[in-house]
C-alpha atoms as a PDB file:
ATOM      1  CA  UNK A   1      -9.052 -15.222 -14.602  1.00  0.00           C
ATOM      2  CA  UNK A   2     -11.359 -15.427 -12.460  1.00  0.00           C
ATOM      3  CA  UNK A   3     -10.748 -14.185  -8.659  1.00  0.00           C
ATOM      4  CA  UNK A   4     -11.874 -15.989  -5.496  1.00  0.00           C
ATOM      5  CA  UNK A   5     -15.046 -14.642  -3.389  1.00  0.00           C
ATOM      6  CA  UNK A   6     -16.195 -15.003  -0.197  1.00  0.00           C
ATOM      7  CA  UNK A   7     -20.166 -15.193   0.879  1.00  0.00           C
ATOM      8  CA  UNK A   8     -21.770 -12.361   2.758  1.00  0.00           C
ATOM      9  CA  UNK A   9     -25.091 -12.412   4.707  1.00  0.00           C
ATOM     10  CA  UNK A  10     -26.663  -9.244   3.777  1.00  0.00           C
ATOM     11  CA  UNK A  11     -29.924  -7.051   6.273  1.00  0.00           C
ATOM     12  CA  UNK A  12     -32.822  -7.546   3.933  1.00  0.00           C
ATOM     13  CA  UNK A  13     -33.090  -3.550   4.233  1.00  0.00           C
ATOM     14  CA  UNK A  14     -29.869  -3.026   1.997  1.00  0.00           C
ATOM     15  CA  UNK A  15     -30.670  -6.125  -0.203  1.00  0.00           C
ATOM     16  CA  UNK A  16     -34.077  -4.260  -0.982  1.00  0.00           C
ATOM     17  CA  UNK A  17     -32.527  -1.030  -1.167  1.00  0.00           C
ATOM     18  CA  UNK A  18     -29.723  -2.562  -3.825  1.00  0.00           C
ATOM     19  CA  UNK A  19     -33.117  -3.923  -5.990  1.00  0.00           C
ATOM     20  CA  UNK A  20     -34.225  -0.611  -5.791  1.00  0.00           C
ATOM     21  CA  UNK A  21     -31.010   0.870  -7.135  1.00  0.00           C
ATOM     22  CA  UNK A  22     -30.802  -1.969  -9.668  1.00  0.00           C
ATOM     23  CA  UNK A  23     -34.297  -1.846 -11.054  1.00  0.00           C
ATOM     24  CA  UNK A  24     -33.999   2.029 -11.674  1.00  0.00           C
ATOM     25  CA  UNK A  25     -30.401   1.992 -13.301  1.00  0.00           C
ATOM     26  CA  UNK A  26     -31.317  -1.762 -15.391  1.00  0.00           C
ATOM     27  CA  UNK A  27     -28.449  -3.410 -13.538  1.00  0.00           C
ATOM     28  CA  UNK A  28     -28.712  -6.651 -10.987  1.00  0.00           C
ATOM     29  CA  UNK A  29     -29.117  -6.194  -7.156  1.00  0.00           C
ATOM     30  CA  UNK A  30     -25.886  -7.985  -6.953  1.00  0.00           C
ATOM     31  CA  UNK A  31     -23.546  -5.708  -9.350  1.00  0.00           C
ATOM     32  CA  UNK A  32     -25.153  -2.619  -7.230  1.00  0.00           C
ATOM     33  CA  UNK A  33     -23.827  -4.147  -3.876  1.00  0.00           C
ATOM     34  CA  UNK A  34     -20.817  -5.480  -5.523  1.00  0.00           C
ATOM     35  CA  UNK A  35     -20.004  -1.391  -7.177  1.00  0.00           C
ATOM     36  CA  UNK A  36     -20.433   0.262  -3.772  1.00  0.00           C
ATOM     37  CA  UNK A  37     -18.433  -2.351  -1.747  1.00  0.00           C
ATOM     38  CA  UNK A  38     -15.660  -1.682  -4.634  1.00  0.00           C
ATOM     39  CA  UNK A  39     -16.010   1.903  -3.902  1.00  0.00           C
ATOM     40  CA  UNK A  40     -15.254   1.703  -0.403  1.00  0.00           C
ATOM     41  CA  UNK A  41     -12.573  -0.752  -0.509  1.00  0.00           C
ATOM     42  CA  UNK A  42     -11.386  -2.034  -3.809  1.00  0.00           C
ATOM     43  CA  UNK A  43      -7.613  -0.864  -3.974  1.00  0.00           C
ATOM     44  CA  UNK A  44      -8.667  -0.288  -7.675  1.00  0.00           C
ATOM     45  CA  UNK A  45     -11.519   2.608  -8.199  1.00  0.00           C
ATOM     46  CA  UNK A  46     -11.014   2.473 -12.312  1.00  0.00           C
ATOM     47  CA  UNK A  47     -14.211   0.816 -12.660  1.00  0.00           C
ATOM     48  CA  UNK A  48     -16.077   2.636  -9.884  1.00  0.00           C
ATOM     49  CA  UNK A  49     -19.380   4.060 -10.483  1.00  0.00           C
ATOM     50  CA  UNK A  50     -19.701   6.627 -13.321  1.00  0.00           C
ATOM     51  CA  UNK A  51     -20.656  10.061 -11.576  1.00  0.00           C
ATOM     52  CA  UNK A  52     -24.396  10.263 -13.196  1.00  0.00           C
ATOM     53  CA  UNK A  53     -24.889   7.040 -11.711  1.00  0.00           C
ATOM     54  CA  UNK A  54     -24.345   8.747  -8.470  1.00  0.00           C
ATOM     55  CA  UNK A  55     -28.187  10.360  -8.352  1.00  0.00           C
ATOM     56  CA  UNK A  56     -29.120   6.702  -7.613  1.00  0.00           C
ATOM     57  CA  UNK A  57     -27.336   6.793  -3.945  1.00  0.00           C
ATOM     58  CA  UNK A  58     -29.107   7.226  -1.084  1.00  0.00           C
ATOM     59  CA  UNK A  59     -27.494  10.249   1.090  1.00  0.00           C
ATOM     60  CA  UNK A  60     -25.124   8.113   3.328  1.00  0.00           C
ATOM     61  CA  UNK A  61     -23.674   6.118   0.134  1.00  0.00           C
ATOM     62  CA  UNK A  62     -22.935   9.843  -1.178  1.00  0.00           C
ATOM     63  CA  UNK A  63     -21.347  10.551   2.213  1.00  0.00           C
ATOM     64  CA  UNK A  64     -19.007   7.478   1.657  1.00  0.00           C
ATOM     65  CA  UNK A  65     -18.265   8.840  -1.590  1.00  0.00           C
ATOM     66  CA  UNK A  66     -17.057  12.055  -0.147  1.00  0.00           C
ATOM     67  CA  UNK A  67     -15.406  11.198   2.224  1.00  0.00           C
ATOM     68  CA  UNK A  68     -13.452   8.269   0.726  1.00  0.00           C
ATOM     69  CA  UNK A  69      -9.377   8.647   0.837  1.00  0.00           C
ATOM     70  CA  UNK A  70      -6.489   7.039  -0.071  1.00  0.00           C
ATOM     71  CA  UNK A  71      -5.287   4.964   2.684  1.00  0.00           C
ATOM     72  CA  UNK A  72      -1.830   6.561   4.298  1.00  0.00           C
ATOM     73  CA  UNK A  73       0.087   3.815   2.424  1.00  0.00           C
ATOM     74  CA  UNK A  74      -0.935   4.664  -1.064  1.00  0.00           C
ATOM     75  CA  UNK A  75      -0.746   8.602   0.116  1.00  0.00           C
ATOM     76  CA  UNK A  76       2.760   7.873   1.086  1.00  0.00           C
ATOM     77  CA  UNK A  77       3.184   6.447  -2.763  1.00  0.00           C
ATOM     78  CA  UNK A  78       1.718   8.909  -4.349  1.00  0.00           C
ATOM     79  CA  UNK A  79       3.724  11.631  -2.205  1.00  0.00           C
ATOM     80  CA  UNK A  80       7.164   9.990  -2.865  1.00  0.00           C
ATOM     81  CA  UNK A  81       6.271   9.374  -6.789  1.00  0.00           C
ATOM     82  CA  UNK A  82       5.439  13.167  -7.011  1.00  0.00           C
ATOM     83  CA  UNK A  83       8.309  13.958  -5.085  1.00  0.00           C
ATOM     84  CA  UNK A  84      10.516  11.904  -7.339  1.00  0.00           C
ATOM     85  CA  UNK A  85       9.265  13.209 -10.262  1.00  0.00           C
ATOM     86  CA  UNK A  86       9.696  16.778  -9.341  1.00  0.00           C
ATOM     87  CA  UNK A  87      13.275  15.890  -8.562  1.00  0.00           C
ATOM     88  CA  UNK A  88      13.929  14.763 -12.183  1.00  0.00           C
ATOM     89  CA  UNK A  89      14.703  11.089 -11.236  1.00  0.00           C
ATOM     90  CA  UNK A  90      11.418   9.166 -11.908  1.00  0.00           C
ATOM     91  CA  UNK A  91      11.623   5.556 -13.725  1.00  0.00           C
ATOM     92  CA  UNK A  92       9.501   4.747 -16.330  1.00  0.00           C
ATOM     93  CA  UNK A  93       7.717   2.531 -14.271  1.00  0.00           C
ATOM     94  CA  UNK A  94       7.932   4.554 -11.903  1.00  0.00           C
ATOM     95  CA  UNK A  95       6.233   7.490 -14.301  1.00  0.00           C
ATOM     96  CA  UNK A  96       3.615   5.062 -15.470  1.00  0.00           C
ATOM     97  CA  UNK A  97       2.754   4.512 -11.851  1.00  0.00           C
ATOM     98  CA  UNK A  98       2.472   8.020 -10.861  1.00  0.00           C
ATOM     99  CA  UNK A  99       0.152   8.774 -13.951  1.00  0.00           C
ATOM    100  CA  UNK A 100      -2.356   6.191 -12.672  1.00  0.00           C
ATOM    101  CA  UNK A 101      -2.337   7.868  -9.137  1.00  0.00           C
ATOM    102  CA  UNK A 102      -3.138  10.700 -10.440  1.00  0.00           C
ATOM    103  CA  UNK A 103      -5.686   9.246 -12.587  1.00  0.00           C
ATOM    104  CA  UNK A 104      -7.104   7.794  -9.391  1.00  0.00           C
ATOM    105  CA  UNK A 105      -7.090  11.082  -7.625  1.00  0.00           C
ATOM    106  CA  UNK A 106      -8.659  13.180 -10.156  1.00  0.00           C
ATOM    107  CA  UNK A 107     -11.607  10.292 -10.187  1.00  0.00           C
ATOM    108  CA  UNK A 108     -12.085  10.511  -6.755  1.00  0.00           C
ATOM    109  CA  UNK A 109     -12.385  14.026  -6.785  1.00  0.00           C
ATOM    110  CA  UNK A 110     -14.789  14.122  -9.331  1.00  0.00           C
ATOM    111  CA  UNK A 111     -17.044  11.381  -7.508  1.00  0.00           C
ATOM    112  CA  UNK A 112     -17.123  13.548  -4.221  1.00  0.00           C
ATOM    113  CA  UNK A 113     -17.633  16.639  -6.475  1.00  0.00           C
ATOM    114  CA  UNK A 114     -20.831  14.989  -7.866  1.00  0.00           C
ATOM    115  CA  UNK A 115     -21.521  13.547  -4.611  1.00  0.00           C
ATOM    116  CA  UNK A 116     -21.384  16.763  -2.725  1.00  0.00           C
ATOM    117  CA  UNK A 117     -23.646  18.704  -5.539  1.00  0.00           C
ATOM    118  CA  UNK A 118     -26.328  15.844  -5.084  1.00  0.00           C
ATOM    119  CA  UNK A 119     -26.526  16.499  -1.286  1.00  0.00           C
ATOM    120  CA  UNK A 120     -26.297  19.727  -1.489  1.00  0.00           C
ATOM    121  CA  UNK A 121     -29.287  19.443  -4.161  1.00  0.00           C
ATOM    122  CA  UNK A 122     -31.046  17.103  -1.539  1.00  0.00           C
ATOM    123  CA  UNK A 123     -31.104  19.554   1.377  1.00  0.00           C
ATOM    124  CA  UNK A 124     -27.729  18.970   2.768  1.00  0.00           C
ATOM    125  CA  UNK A 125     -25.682  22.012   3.981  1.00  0.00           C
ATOM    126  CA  UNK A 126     -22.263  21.183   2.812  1.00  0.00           C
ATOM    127  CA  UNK A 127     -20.585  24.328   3.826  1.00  0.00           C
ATOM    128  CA  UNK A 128     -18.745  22.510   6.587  1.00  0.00           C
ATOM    129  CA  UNK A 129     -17.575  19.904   4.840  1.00  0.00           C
ATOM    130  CA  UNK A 130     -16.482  22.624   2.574  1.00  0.00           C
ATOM    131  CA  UNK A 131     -15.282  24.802   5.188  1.00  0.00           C
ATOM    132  CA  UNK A 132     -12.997  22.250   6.960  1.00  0.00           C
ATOM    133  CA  UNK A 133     -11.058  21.125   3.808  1.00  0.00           C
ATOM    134  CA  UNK A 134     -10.489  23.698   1.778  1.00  0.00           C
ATOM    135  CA  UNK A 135     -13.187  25.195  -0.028  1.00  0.00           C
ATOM    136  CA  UNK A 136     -14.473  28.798   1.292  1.00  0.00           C
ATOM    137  CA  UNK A 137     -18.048  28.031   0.017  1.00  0.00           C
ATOM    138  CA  UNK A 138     -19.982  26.153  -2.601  1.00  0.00           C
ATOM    139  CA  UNK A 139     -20.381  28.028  -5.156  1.00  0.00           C
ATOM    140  CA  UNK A 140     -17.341  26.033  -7.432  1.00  0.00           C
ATOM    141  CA  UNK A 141     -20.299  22.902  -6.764  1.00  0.00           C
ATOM    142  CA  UNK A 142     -22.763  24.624  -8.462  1.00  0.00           C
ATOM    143  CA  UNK A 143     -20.891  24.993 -11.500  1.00  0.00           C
ATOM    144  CA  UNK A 144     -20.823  21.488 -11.918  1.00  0.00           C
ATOM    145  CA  UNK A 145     -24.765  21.173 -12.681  1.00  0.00           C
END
């Protein structure tokens, strides 16, 4: 089934920049805008951008990546599923919801892992970013390559 849609007026800058995008990864203008809009706020990331795809990004799309979160809703979810769960007294449904979470989680981690290597390839100093949530330095980044 199809879902409804809504029209957007787009700058001509990011329209260009999206054929850009599309013509060197052999996809349309419109699924480029379409993926990075579903990145940023499609409850859903299962069919986000792969993380090779990434290298296509300009450096503030790679910023978005990092420093996308679950909203304090979902965190509050996930928190009480886990909690649950290491309680003993998770449903089923309950279990299979938990499992996607997580499944989310370790996604988004791996899309700001590739994202931060990619800055950090492209100049940025990322030992801040590193430094403020959690990570003493970059060197675990590197071993992604």
């Amino acid at each position: 089934m199809e879902q409804p849609t809504k029209e957007l007026k787009v700058p001509a800058a990011i329209y260009e920049r999206a054929e850009e995008i599309a013509g060197e990864t052999n996809r349309t203008a419109e699924s480029v805008l379409l993926e990075s809009l579903a990145m940023l706020f499609s409850p859903d990331t299962g069919d986000m951008e792969e993380p090779d795809a990434l290298s296509c990004f300009n450096d503030d799309q790679l910023w978005m990546t990092v420093l996308q979160r679950l909203t304090p809703k979902q965190d509050a979810r996930l928190r009480e599923l886990a909690d649950r769960g290491n309680r003993g007294v998770l449903r089923e449904r309950e279990a299979t919801e938990l499992e996607a979470w997580v499944a989310r989680v370790d996604r988004q981690m791996l899309l700001r892992s590739r994202a931060l290597l990619l800055l950090q390839r492209r100049g940025h100093d990322i030992n801040l970013y590193l430094e403020n949530h959690g990570a003493l330095d970059g060197s675990y980044i590197e071993s992604l390559a």
